[in-house]
C-alpha atoms as a PDB file:
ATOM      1  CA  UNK A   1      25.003  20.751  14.288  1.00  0.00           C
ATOM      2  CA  UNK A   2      22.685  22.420  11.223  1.00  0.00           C
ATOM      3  CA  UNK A   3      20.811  20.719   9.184  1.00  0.00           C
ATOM      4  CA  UNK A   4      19.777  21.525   5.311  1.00  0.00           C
ATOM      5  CA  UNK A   5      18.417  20.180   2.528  1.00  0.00           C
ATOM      6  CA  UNK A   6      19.941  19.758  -0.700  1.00  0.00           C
ATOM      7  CA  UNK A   7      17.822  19.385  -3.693  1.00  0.00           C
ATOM      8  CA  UNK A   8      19.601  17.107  -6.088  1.00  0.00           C
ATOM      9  CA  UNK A   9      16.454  16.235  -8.527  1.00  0.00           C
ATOM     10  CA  UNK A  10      12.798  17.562  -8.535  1.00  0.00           C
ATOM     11  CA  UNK A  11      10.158  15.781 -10.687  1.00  0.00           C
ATOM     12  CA  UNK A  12      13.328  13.976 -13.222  1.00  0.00           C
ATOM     13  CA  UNK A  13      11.324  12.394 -15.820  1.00  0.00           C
ATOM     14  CA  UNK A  14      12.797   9.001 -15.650  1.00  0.00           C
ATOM     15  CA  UNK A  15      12.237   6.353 -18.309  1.00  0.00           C
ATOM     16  CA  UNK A  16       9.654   3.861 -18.971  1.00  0.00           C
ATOM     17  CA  UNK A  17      12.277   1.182 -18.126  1.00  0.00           C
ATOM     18  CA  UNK A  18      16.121   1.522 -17.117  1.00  0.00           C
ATOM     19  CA  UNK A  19      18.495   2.991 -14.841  1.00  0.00           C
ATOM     20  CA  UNK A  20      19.080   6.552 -13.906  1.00  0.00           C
ATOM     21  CA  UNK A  21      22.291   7.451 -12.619  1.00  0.00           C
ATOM     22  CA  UNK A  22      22.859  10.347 -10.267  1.00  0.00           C
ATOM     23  CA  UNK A  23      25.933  11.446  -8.673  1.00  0.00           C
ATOM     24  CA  UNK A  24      26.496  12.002  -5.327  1.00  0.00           C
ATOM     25  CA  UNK A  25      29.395  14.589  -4.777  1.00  0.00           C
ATOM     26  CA  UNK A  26      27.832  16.071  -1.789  1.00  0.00           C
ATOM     27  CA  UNK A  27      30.542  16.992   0.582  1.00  0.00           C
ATOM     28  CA  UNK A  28      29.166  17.398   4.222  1.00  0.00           C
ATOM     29  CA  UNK A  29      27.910  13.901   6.133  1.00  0.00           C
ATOM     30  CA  UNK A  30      24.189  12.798   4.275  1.00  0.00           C
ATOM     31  CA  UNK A  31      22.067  11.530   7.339  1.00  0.00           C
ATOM     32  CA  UNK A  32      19.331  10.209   4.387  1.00  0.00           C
ATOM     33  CA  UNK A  33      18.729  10.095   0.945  1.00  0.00           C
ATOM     34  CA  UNK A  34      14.646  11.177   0.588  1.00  0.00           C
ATOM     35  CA  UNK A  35      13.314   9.806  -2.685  1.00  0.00           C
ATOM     36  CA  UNK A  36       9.731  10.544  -4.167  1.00  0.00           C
ATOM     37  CA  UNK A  37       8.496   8.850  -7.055  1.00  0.00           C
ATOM     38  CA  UNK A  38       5.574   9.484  -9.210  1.00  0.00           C
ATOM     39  CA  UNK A  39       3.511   8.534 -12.004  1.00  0.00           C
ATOM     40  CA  UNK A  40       0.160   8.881 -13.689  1.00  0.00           C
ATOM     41  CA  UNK A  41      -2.581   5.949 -14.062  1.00  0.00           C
ATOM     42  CA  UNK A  42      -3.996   4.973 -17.563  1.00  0.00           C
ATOM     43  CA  UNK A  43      -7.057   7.109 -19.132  1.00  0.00           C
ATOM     44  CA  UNK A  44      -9.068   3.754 -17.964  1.00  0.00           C
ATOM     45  CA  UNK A  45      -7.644   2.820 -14.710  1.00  0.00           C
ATOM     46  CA  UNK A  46      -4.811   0.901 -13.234  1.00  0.00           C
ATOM     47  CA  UNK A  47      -5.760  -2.091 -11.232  1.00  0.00           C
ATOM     48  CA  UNK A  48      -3.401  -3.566  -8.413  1.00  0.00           C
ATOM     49  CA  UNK A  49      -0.339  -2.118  -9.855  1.00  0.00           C
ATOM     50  CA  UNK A  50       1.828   0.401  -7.860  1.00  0.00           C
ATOM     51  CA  UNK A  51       4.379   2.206  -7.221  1.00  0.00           C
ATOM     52  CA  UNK A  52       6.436   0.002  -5.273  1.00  0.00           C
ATOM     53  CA  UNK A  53       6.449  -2.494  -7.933  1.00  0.00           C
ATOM     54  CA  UNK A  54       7.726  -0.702 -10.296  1.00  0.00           C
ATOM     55  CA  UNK A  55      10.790   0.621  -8.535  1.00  0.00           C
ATOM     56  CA  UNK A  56      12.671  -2.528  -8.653  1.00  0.00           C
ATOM     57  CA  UNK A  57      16.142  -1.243  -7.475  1.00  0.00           C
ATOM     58  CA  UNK A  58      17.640   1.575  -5.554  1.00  0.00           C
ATOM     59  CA  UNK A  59      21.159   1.266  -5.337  1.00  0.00           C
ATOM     60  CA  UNK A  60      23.987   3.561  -3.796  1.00  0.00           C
ATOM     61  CA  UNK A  61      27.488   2.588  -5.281  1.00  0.00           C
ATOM     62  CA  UNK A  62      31.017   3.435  -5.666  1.00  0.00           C
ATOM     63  CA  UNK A  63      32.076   2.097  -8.988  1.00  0.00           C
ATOM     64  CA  UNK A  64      31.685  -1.818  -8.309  1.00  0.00           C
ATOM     65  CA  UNK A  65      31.320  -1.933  -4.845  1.00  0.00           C
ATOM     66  CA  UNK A  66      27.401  -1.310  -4.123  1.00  0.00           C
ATOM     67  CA  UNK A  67      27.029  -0.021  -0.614  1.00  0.00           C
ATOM     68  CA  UNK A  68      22.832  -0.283  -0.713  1.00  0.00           C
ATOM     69  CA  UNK A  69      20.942  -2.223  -2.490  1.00  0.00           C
ATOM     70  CA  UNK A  70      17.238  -2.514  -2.489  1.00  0.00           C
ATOM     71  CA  UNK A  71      13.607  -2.468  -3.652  1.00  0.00           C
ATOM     72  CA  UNK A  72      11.079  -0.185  -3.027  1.00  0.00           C
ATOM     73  CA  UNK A  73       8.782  -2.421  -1.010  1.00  0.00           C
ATOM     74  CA  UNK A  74      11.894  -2.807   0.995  1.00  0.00           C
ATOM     75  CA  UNK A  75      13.050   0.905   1.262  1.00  0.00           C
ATOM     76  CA  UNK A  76       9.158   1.307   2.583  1.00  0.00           C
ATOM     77  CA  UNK A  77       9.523  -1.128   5.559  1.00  0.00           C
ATOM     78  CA  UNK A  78      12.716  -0.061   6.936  1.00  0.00           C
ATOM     79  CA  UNK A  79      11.802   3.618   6.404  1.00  0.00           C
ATOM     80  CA  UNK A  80       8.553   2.969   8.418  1.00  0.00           C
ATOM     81  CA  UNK A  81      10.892   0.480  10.959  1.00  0.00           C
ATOM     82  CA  UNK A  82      13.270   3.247  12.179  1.00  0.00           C
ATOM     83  CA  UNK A  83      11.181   5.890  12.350  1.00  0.00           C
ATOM     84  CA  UNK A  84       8.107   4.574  13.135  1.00  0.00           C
ATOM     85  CA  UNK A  85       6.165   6.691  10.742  1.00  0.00           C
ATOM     86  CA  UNK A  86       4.577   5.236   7.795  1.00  0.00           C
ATOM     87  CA  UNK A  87       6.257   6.608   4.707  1.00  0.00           C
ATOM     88  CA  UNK A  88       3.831   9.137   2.631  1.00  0.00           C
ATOM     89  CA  UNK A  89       2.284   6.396   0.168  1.00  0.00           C
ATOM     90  CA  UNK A  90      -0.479   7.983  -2.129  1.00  0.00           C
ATOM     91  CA  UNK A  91      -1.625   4.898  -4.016  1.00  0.00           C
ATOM     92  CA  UNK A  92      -4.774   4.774  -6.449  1.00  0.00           C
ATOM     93  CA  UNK A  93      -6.128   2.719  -9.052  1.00  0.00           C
ATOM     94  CA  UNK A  94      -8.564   5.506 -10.801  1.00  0.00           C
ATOM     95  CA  UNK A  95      -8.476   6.738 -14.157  1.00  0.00           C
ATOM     96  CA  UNK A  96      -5.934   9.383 -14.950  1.00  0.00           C
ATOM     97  CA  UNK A  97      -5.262   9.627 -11.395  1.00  0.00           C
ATOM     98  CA  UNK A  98      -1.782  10.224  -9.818  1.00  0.00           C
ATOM     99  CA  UNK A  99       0.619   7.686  -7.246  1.00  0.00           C
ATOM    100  CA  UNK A 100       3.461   9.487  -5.389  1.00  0.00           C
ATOM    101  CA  UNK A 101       5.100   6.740  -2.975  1.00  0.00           C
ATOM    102  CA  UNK A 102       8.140   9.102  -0.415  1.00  0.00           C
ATOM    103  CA  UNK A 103      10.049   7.133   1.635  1.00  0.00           C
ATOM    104  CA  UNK A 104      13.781   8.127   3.758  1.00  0.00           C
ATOM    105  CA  UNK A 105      17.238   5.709   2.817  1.00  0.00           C
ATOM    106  CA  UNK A 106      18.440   5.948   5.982  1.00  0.00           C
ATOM    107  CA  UNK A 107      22.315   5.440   6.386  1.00  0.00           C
ATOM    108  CA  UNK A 108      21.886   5.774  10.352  1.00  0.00           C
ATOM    109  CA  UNK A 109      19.773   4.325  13.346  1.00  0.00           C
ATOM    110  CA  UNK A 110      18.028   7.439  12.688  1.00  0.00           C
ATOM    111  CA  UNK A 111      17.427  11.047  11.142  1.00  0.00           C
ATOM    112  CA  UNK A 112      20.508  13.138  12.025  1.00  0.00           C
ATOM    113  CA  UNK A 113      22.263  10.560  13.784  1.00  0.00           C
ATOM    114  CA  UNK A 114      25.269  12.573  14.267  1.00  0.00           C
ATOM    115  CA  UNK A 115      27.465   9.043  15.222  1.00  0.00           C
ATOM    116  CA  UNK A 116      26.407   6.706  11.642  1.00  0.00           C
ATOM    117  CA  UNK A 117      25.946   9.072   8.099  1.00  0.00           C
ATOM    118  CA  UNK A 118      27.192   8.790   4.844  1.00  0.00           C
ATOM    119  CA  UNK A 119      30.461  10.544   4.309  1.00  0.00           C
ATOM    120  CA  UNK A 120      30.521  10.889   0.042  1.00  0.00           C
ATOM    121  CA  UNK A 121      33.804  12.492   0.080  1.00  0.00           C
ATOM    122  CA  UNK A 122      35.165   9.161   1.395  1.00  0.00           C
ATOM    123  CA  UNK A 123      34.322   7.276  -1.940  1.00  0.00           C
ATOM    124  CA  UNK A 124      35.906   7.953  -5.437  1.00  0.00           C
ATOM    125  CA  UNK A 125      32.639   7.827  -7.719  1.00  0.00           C
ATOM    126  CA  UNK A 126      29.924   7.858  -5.407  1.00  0.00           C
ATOM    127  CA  UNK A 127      26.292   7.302  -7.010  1.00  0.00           C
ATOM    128  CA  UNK A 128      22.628   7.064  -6.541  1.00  0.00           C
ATOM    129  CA  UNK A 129      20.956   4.373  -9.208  1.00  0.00           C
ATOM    130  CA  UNK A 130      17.053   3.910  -9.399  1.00  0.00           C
ATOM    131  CA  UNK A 131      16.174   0.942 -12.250  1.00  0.00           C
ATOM    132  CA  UNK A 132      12.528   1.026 -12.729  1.00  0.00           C
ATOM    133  CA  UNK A 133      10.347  -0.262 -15.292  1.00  0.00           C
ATOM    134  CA  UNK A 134       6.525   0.831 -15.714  1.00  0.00           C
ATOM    135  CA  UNK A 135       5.519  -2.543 -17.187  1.00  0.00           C
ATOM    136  CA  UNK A 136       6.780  -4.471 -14.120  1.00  0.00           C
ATOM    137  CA  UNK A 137       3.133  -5.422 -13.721  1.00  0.00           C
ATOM    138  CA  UNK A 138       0.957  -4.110 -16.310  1.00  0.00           C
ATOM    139  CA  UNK A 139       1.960  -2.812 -19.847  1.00  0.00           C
ATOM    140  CA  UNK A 140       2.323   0.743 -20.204  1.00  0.00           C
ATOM    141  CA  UNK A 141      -1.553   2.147 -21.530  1.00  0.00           C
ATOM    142  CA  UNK A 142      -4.856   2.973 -20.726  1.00  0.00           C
ATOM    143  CA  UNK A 143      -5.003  -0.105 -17.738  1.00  0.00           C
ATOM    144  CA  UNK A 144      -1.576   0.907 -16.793  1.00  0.00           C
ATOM    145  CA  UNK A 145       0.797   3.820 -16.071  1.00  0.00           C
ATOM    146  CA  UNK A 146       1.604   6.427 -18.799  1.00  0.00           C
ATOM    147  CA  UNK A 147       4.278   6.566 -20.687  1.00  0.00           C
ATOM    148  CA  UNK A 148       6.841   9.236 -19.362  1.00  0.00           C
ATOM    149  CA  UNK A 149       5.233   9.916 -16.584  1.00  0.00           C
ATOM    150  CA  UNK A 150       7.454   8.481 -14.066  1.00  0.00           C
ATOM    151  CA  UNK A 151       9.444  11.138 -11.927  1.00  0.00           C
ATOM    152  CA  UNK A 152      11.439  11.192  -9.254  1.00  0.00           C
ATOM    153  CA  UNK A 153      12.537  13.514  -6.681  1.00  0.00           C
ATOM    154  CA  UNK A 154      15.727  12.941  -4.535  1.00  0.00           C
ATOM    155  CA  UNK A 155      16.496  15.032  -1.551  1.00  0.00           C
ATOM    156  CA  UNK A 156      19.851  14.578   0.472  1.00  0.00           C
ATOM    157  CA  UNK A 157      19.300  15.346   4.197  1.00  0.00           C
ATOM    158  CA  UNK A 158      22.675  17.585   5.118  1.00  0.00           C
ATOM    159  CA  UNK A 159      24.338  17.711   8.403  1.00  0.00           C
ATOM    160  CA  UNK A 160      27.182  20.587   8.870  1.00  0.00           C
ATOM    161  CA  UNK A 161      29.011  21.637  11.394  1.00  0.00           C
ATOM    162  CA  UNK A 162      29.333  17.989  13.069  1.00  0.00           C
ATOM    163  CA  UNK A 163      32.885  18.502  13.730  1.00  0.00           C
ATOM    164  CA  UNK A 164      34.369  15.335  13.642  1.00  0.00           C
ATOM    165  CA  UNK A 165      32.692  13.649  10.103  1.00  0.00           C
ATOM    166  CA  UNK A 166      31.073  10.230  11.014  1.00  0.00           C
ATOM    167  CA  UNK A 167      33.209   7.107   9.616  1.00  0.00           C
ATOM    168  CA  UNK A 168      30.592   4.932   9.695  1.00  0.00           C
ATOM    169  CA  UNK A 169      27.072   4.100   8.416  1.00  0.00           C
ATOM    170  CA  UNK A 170      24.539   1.597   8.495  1.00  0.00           C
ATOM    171  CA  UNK A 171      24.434  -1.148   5.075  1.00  0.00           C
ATOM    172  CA  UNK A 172      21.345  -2.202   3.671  1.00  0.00           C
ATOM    173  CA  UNK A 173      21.436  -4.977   1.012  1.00  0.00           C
ATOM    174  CA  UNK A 174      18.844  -7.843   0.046  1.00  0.00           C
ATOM    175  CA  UNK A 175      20.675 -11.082   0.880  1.00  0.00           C
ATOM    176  CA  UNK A 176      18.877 -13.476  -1.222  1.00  0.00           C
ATOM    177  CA  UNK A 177      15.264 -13.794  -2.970  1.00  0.00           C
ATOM    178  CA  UNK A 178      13.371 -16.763  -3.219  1.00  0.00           C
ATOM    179  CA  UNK A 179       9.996 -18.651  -4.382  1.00  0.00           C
ATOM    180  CA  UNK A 180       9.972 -20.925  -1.574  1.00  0.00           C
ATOM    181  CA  UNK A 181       8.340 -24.948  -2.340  1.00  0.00           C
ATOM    182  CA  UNK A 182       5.061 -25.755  -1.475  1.00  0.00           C
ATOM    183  CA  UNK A 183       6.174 -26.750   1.736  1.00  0.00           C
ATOM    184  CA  UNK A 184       9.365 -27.733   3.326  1.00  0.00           C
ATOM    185  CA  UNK A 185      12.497 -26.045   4.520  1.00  0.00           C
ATOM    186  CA  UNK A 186      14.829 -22.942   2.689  1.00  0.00           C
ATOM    187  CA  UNK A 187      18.715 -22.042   4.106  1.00  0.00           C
ATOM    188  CA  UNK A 188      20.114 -18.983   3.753  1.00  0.00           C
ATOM    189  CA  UNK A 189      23.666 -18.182   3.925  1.00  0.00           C
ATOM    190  CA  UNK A 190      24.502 -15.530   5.634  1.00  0.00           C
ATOM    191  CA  UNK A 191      27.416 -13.416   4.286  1.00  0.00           C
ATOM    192  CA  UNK A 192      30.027 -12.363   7.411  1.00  0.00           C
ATOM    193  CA  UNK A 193      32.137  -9.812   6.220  1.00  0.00           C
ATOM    194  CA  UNK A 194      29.876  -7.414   8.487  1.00  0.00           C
ATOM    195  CA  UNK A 195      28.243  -7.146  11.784  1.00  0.00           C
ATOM    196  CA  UNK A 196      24.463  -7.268  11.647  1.00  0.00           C
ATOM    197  CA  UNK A 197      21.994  -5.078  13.559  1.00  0.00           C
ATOM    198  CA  UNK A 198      18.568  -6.439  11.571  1.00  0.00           C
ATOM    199  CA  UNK A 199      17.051  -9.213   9.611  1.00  0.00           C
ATOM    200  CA  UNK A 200      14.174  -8.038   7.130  1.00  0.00           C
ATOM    201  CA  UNK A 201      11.913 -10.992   6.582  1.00  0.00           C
ATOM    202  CA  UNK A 202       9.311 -10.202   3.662  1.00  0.00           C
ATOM    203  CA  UNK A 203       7.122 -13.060   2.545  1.00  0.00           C
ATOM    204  CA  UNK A 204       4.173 -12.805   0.481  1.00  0.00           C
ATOM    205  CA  UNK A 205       1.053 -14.282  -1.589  1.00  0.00           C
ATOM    206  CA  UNK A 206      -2.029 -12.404  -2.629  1.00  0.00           C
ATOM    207  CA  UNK A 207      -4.620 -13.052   0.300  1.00  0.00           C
ATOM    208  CA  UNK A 208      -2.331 -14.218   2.872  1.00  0.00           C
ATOM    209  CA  UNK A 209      -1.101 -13.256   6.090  1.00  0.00           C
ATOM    210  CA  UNK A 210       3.199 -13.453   6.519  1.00  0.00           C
ATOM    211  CA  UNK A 211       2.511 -16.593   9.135  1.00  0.00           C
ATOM    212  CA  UNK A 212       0.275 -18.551   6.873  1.00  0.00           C
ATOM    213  CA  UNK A 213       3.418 -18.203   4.287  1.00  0.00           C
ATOM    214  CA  UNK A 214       6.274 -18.881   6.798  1.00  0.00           C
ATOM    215  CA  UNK A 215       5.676 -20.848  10.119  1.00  0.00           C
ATOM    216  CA  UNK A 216       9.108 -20.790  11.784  1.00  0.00           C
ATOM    217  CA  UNK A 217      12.295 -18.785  11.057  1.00  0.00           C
ATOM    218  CA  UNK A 218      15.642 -20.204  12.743  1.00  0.00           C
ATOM    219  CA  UNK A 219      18.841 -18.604  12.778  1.00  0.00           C
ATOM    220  CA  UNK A 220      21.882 -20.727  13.969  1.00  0.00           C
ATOM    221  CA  UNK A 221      25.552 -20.614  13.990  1.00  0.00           C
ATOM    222  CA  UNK A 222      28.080 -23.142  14.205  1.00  0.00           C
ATOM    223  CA  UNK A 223      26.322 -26.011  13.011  1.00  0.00           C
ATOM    224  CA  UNK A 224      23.474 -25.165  15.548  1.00  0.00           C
ATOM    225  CA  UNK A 225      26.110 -25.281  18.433  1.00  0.00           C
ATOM    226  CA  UNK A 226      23.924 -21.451  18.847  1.00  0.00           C
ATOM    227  CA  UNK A 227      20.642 -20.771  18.215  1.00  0.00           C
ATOM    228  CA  UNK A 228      20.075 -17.641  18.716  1.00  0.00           C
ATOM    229  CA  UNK A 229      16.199 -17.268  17.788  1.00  0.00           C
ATOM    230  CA  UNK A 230      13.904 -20.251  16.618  1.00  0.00           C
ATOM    231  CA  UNK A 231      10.526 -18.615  16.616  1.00  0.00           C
ATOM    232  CA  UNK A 232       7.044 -19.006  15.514  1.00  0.00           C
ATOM    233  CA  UNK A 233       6.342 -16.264  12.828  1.00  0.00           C
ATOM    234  CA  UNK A 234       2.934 -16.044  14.361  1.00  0.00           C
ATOM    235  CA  UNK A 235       4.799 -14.920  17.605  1.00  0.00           C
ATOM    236  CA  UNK A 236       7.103 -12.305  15.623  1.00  0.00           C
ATOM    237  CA  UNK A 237       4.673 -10.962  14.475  1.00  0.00           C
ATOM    238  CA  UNK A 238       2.554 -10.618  17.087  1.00  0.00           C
ATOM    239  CA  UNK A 239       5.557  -8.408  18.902  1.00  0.00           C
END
């Protein structure tokens, strides 16, 4: 097998707010997509309010049927969960001072899995969509980001030579978000048109810990006729 990597956008001045659409007629397997964003603080500075927030959506699709789908917080975690390697995040809050969040979509159990990539040439209109918006959290200005400063980067990470082209690669979608009650119980459906190999849990309020949030997580089948995990968070977590 070689490897390469194929430059599809450096630094793309994206937007204040919107989608941008890229296409994705790459014809060897993709083991990852790397994207890079960046943007500039305000002249005055640019309190709690990050990259991560402002990428809301990273999406791969074929026309109408969206084969990933997900935040940046979320791209983060499961970058850092297969590889073990904490995504380069260059976060500030000083005046006129530059973020630049990089983090791998991974469409197998790892970098250059040769056994699960995505194979482009097997969709008809295959494209990369990043929706963003710079006023997610603060309004664009002097306590916020700049306006058109947002850029992105997007690296596809090539494998040739594989012989046999994978047919298969691994789906990430957000199943459902939530502001949970003040106490109490939440059920999640769980869609089964495909096998699943993880479960991201992210739960969060400023100033607390992901157990104080969530005490127990329960996943059963068949009207609890199997249970396969009913856990403490605090014990999760711990492992």
């Amino acid at each position: 097998m070689r490897t390469r990597d194929a430059v599809l956008h450096y630094q793309k001045v994206l937007a204040d707010a919107g989608t941008e659409t890229i296409d994705l007629d790459l014809v060897d397997p993709v083991s990852a997509l790397e994207l890079e964003f960046e943007a500039t603080n305000g002249s005055t500075s640019n309190l709690e309010n990050f990259l991560s927030d402002v990428i809301t959506k990273v999406e791969v699709v074929d026309g109408s049927n969206v084969l990933v789908s997900l935040n940046q917080s979320q791209l983060e975690a499961l970058a850092f969960y297969k590889t073990g390697v904490t995504p380069a995040l260059f976060p500030s809050e000083w005046a006129s001072g530059a973020q630049r969040h990089n983090a791998l979509l991974l469409f197998g159990r790892r970098l250059w899995d040769p056994e699960y990539a995505m194979d482009f040439t097997r969709y008809k209109n295959p494209q990369l969509k990043v929706t963003s918006n710079l006023a997610a959290v603060r309004a664009v200005g002097n306590t916020g980001f700049v306006t058109a400063t947002l850029k992105a980067t997007v690296v596809a990470k090539v494998m040739e030579q594989l012989g046999t082209k994978p047919s298969k690669f691994l789906m990430q979608k957000e199943i459902e978000s939530f502001t949970s009650a003040a106490s109490g119980e939440k059920r999640v459906d769980l869609p089964t048109d495909y096998p699943y190999r993880m479960l991201l849990l992210r739960a969060y309020i400023e100033g607390s810990d992901i157990r104080e949030v969530i005490t127990q997580l329960k996943l059963t089948l068949d009207t609890d006729a199997f249970i396969p995990i009913n856990r403490y968070v605090q014990q999760l977590d711990a492992q």
